[in-house]
C-alpha atoms as a PDB file:
ATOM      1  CA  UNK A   1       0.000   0.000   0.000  1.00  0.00           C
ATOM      2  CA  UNK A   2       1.394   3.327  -1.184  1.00  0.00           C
ATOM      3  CA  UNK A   3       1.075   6.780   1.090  1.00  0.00           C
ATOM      4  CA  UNK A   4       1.520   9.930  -0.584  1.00  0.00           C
ATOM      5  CA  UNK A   5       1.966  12.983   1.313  1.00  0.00           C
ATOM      6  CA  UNK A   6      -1.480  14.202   0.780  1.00  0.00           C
ATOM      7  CA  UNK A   7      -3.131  11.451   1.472  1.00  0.00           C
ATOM      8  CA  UNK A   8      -3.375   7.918  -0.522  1.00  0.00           C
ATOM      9  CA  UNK A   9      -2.116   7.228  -3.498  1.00  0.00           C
ATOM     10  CA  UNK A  10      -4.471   8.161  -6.595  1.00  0.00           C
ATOM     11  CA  UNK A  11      -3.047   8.334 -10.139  1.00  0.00           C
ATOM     12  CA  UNK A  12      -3.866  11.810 -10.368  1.00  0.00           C
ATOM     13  CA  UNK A  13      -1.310  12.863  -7.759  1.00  0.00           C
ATOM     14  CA  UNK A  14       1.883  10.797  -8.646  1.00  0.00           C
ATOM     15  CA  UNK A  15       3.884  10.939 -11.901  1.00  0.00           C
ATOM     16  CA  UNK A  16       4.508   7.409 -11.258  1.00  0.00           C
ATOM     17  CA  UNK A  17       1.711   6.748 -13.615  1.00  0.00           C
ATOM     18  CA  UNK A  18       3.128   9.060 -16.384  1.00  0.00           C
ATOM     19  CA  UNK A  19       2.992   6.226 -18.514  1.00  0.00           C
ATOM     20  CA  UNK A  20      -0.700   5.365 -18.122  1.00  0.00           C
ATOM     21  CA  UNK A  21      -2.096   2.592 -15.273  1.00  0.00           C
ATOM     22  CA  UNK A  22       0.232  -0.765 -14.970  1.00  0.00           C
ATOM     23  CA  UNK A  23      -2.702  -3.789 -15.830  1.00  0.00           C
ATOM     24  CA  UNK A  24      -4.862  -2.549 -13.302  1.00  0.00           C
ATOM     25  CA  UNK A  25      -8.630  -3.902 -12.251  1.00  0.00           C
ATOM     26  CA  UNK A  26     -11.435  -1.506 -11.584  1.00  0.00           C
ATOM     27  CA  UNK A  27     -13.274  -1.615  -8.127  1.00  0.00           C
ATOM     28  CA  UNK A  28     -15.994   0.469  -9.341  1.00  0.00           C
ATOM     29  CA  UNK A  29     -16.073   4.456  -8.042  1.00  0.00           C
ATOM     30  CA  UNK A  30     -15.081   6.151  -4.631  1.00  0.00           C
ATOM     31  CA  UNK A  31     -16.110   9.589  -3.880  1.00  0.00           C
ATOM     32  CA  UNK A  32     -16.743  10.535  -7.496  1.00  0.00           C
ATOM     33  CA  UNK A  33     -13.787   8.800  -9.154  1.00  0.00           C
ATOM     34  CA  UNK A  34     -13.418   5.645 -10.666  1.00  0.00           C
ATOM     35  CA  UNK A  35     -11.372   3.279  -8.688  1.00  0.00           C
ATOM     36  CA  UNK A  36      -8.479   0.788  -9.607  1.00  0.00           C
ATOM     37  CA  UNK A  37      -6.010  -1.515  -8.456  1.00  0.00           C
ATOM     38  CA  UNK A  38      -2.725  -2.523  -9.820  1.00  0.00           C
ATOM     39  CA  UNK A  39       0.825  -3.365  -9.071  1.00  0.00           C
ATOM     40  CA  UNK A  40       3.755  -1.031  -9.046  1.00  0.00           C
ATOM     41  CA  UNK A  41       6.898  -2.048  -9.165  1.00  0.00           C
ATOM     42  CA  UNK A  42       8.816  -2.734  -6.200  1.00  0.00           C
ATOM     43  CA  UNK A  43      11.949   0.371  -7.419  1.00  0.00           C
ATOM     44  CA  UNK A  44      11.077   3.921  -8.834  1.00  0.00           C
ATOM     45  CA  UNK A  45       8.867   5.024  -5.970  1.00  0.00           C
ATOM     46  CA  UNK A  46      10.847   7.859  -5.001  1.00  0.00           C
ATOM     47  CA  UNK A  47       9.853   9.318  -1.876  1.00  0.00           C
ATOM     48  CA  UNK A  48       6.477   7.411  -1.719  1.00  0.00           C
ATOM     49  CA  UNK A  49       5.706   5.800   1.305  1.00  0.00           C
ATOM     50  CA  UNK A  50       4.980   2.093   1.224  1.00  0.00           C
ATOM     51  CA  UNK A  51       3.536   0.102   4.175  1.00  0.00           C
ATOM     52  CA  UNK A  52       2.252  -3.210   4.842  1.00  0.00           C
ATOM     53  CA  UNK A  53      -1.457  -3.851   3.976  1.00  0.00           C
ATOM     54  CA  UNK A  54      -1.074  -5.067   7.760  1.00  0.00           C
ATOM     55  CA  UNK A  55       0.679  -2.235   9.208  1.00  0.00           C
ATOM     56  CA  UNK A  56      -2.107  -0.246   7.473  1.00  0.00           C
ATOM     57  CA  UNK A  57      -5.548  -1.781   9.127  1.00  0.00           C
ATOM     58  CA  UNK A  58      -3.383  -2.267  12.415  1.00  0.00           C
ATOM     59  CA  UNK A  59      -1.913   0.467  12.888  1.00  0.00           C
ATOM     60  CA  UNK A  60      -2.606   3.655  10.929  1.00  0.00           C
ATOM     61  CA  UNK A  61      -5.976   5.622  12.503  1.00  0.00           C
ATOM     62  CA  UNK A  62      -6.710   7.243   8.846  1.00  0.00           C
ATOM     63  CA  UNK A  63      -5.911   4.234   6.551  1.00  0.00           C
ATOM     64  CA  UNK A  64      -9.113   3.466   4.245  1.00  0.00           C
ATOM     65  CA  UNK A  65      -9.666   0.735   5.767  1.00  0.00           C
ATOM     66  CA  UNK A  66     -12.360  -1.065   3.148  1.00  0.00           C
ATOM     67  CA  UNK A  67     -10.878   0.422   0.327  1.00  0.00           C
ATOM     68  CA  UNK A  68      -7.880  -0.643   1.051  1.00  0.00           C
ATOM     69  CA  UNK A  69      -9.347  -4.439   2.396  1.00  0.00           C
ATOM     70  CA  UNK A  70     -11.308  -4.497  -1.030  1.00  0.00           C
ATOM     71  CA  UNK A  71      -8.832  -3.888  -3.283  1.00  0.00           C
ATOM     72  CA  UNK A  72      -6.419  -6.237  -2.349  1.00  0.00           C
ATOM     73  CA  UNK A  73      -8.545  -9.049  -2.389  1.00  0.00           C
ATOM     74  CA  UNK A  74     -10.005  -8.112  -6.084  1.00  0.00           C
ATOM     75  CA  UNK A  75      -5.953  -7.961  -6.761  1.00  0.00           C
ATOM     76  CA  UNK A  76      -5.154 -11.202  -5.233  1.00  0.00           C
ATOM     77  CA  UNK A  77      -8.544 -13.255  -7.003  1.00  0.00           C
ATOM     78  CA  UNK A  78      -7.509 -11.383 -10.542  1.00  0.00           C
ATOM     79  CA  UNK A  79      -3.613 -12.961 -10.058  1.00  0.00           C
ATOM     80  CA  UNK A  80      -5.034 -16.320  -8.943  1.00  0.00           C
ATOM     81  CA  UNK A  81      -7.689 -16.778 -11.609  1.00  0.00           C
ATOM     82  CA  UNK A  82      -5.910 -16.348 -14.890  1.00  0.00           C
ATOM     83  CA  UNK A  83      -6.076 -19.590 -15.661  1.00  0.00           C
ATOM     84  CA  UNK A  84      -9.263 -22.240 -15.176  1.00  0.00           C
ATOM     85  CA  UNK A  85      -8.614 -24.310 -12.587  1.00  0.00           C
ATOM     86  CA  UNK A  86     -10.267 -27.137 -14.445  1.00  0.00           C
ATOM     87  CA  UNK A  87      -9.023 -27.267 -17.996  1.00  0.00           C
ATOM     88  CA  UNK A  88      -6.420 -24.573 -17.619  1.00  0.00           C
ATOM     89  CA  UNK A  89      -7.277 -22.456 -20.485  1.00  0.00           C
ATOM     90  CA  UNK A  90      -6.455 -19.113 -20.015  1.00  0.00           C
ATOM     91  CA  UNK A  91      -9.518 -17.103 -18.757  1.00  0.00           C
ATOM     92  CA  UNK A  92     -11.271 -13.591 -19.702  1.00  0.00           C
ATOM     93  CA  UNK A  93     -13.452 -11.383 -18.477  1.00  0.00           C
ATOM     94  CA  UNK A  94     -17.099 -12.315 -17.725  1.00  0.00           C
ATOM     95  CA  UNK A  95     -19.701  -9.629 -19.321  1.00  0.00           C
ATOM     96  CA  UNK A  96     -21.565  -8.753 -16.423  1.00  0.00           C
ATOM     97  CA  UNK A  97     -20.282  -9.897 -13.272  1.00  0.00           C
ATOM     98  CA  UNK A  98     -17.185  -9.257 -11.273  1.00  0.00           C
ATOM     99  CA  UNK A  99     -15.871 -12.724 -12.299  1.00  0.00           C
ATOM    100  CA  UNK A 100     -13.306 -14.320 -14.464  1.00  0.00           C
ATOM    101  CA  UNK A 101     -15.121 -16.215 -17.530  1.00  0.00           C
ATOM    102  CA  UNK A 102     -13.764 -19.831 -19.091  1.00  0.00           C
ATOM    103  CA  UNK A 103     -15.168 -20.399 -22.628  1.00  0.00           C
ATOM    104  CA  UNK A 104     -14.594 -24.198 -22.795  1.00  0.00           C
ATOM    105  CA  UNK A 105     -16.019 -25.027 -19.568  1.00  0.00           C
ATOM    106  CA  UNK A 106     -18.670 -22.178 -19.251  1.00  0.00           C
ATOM    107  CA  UNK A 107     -17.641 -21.319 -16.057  1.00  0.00           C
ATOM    108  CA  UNK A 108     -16.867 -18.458 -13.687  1.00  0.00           C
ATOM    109  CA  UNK A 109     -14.805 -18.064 -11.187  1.00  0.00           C
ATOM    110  CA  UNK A 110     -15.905 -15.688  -8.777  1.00  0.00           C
ATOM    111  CA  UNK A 111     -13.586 -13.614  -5.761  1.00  0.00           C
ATOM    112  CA  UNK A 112     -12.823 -16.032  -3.017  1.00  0.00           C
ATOM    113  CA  UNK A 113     -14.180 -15.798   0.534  1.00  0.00           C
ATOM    114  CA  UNK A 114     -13.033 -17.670   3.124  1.00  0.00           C
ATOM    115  CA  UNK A 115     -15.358 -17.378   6.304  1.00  0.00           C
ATOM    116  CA  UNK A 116     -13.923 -17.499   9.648  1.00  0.00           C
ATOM    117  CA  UNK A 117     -14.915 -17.170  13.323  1.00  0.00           C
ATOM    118  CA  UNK A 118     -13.964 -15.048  16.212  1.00  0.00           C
ATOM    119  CA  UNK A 119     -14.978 -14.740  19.424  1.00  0.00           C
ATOM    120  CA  UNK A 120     -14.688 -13.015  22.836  1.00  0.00           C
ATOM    121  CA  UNK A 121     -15.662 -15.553  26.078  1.00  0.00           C
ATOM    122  CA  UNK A 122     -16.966 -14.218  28.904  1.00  0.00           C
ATOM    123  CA  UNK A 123     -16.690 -15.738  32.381  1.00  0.00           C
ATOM    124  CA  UNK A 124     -18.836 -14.040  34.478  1.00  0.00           C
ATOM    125  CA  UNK A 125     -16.749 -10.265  34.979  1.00  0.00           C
ATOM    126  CA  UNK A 126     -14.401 -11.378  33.627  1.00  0.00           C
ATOM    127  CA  UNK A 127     -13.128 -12.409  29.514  1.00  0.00           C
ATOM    128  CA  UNK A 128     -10.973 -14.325  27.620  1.00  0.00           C
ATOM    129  CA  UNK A 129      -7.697 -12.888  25.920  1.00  0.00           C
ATOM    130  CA  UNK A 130      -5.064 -15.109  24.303  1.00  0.00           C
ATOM    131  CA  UNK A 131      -1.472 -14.738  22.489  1.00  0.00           C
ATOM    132  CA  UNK A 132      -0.935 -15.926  19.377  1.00  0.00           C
ATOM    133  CA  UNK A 133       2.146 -18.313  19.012  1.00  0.00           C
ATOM    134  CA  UNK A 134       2.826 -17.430  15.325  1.00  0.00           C
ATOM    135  CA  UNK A 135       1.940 -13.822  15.590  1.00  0.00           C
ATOM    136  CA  UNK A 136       4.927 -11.687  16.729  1.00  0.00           C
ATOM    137  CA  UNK A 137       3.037  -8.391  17.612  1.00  0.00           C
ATOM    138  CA  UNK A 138       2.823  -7.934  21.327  1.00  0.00           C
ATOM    139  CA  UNK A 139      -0.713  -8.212  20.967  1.00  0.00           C
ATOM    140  CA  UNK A 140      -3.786 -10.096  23.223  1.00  0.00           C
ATOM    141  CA  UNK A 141      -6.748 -11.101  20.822  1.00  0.00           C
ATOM    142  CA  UNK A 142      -9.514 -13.604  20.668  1.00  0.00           C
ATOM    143  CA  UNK A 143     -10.187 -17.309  19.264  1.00  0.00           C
ATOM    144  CA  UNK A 144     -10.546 -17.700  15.656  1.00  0.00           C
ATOM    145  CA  UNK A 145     -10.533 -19.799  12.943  1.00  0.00           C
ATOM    146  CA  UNK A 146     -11.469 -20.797   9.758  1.00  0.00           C
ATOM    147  CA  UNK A 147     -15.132 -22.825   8.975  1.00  0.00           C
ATOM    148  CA  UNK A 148     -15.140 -26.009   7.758  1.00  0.00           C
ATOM    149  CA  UNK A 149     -16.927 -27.515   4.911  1.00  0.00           C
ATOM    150  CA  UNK A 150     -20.690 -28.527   6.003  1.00  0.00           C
ATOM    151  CA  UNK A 151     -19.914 -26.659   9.386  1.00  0.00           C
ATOM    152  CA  UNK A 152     -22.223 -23.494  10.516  1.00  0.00           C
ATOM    153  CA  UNK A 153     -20.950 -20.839  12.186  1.00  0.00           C
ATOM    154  CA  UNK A 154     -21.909 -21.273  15.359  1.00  0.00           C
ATOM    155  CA  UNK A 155     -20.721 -24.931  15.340  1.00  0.00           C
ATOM    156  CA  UNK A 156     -17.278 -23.492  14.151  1.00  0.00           C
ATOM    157  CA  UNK A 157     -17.492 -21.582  17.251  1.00  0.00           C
ATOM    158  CA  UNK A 158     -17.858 -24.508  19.255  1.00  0.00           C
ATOM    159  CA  UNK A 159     -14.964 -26.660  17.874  1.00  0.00           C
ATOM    160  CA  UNK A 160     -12.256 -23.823  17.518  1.00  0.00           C
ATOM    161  CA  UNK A 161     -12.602 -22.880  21.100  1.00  0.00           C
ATOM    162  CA  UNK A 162     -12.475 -26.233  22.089  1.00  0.00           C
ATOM    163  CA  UNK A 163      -9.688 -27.679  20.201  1.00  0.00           C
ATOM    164  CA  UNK A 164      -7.776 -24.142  21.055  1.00  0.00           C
ATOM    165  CA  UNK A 165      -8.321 -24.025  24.854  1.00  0.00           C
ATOM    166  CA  UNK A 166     -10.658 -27.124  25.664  1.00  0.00           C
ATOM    167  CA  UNK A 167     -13.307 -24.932  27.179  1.00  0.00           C
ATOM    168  CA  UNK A 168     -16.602 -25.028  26.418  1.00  0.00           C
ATOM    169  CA  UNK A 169     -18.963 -22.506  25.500  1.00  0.00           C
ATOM    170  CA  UNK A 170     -22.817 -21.355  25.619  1.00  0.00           C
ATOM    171  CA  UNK A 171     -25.099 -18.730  24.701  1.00  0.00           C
ATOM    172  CA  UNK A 172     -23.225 -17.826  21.293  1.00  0.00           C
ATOM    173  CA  UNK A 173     -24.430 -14.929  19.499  1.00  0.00           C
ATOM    174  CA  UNK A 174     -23.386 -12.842  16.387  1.00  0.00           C
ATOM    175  CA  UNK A 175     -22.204  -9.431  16.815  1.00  0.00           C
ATOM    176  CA  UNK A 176     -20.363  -7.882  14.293  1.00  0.00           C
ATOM    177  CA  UNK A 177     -18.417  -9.273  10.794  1.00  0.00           C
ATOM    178  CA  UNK A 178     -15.657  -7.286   8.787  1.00  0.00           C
ATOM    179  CA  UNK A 179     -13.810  -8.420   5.859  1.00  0.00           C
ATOM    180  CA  UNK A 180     -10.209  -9.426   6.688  1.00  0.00           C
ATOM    181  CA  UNK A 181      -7.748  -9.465   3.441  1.00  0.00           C
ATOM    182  CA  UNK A 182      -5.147 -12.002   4.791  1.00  0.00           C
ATOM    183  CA  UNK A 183      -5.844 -12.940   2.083  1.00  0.00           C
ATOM    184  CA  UNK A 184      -9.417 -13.128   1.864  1.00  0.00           C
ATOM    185  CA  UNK A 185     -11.176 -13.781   4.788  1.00  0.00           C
ATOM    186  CA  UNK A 186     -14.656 -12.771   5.957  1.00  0.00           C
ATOM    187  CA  UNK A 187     -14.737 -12.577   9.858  1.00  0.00           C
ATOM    188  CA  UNK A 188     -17.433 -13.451  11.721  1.00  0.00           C
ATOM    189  CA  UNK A 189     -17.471 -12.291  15.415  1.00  0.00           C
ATOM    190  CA  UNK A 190     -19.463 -13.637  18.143  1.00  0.00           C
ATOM    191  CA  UNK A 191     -20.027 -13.174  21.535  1.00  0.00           C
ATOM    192  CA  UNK A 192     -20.200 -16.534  24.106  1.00  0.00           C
ATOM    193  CA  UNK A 193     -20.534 -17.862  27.843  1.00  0.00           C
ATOM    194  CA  UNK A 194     -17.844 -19.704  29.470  1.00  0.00           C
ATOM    195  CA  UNK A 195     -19.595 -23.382  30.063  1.00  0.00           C
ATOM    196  CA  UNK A 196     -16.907 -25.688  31.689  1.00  0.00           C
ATOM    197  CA  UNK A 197     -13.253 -26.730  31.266  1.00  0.00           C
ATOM    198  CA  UNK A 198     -10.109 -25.517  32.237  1.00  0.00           C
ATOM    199  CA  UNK A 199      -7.514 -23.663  30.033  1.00  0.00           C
ATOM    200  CA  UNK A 200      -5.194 -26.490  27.993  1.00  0.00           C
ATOM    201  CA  UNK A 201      -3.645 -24.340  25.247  1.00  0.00           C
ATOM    202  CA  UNK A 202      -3.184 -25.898  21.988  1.00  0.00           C
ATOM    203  CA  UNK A 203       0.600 -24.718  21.709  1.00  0.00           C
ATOM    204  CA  UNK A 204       1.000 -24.578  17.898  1.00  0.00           C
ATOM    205  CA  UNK A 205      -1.552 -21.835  17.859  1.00  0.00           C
ATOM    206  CA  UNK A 206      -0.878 -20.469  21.077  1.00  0.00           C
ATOM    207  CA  UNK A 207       1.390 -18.907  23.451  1.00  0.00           C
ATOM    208  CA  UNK A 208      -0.982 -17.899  26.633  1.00  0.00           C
ATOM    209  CA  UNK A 209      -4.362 -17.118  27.678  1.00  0.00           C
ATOM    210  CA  UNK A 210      -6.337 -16.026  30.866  1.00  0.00           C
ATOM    211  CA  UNK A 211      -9.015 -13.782  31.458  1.00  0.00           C
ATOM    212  CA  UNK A 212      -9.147 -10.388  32.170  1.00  0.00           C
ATOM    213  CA  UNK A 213     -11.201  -7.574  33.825  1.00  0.00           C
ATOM    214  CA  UNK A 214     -12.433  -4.522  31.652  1.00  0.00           C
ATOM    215  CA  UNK A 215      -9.779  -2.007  31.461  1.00  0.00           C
ATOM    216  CA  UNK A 216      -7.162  -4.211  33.036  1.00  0.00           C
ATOM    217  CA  UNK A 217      -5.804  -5.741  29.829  1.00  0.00           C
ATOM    218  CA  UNK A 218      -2.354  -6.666  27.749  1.00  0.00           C
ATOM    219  CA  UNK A 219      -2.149  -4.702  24.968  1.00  0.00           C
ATOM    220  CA  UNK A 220      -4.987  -5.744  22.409  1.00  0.00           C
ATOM    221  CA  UNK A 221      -5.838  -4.789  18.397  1.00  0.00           C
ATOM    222  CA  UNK A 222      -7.160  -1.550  17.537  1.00  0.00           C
ATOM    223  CA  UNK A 223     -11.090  -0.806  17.279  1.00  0.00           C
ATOM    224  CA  UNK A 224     -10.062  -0.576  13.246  1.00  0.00           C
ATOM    225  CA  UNK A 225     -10.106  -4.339  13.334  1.00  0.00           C
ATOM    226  CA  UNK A 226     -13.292  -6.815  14.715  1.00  0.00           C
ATOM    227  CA  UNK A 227     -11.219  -8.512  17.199  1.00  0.00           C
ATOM    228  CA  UNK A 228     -10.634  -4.957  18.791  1.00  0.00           C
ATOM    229  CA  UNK A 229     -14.230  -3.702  18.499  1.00  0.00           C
ATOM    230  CA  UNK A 230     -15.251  -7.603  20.064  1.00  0.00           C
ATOM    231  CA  UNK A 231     -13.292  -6.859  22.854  1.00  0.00           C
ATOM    232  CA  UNK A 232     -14.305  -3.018  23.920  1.00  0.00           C
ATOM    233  CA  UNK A 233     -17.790  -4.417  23.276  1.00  0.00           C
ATOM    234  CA  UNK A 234     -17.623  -6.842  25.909  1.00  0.00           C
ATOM    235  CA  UNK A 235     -15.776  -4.632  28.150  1.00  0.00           C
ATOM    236  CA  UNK A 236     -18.757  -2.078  28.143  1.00  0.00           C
ATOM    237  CA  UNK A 237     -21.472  -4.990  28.454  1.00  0.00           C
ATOM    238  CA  UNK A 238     -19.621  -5.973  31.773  1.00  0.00           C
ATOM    239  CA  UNK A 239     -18.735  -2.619  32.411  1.00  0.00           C
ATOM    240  CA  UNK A 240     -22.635  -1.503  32.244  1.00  0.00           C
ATOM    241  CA  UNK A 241     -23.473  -5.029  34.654  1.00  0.00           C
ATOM    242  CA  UNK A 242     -25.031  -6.568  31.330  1.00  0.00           C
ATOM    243  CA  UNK A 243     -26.123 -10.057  31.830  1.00  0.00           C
ATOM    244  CA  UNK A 244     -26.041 -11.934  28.710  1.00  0.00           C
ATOM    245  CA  UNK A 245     -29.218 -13.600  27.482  1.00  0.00           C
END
């Protein structure tokens, strides 16, 4: 992702795109101009400022946040779909859908989702942070994963949080979703009840858990991000006595 001084990057404001747009894909139109992505190279952007799609969403206050969440899954489906996965022709553009069309097998392939589950556990006052053990960022989040095929969401609850910290949960219902372009995830957040079990960490995903009193917490993701909004959610249900129903 590319930060000019005045704001983020737009063709209009960069001689970087002297030469007309790089192959670029159009998202459609934000605030009364049309919208594209594409792929500059990685030398030749002068004093441009280039940051981590991550660093981005985690970290900067005034980064797009859905612009920039859109386009880089639309990039990452339009790189991954050239071909047909079945026969392996190459593929063009389908006439009235975002979708890329095969003529010998009459199919499209459409942007990939991949749905996944979050959720913040409450016990009583108190709720449930853990530590990733792949993540390096000093961060506290929440239990997630990804859904399984001919799993609902509510059943992926069940499983992830068990398998993660063989506890068992209750009372799960949805609060929020946002999508989540690593790469192209759609996140699902839910709040649950503590139901039985004690804490057994499943060590390849993480490092620690334990819970945690409103305003007494490890560092934790920014409200620009689900997993932070989960949390400061629950915090102000406890906070306000909130029983859950």
């Amino acid at each position: 992702m590319v930060k000019a001084e005045n704001g983020w990057l737009h063709s209009g404001d960069s001689d970087l795109f002297e030469g007309g747009l790089p192959e670029s894909v159009s998202l459609g139109s934000y605030d009364g101009r049309d919208l594209f992505v594409t792929e500059l190279p990685a030398s030749g952007l002068g004093d441009q400022e280039v940051i981590p799609l991550r660093d981005a969403l985690l970290m900067l206050s005034d980064a797009p946040a859905d612009m920039l969440s859109t386009g880089f899954q639309v990039w990452q489906w339009w790189r991954d779909h050239r071909y047909c996965g079945r026969c392996g022709q190459e593929t063009g553009f389908h006439p009235r859908e975002r979708a890329k069309w095969c003529d010998p097998c009459g199919i499209p392939w459409y942007p990939r989702l991949a749905p996944c589950v979050i959720v913040v556990i409450r016990r009583e006052d108190r709720f449930l942070l853990a530590k990733s053990s792949r993540i390096k960022r000093h961060f506290y989040s929440l239990i997630a994963g990804f859904v399984e095929p001919g799993e609902s969401l509510e059943g992926a609850v069940h499983r992830e949080v068990k398998e993660e910290t063989g506890l068992d949960v209750t009372n799960i219902r949805y609060h929020a979703s946002q999508p989540w372009p690593f790469p192209h995830q759609l996140m699902v957040g839910f709040f649950a009840d503590y139901a039985g079990g004690e804490l057994v960490l499943q060590e390849d995903e993480l490092a620690d858990a334990d819970w945690f009193l409103p305003g007494d917490t490890p560092p934790v993701p920014p409200e620009t991000t689900i997993s932070g909004r989960l949390i400061r959610a629950m915090e102000n249900e406890i906070s306000r006595g909130g029983i859950p129903v």
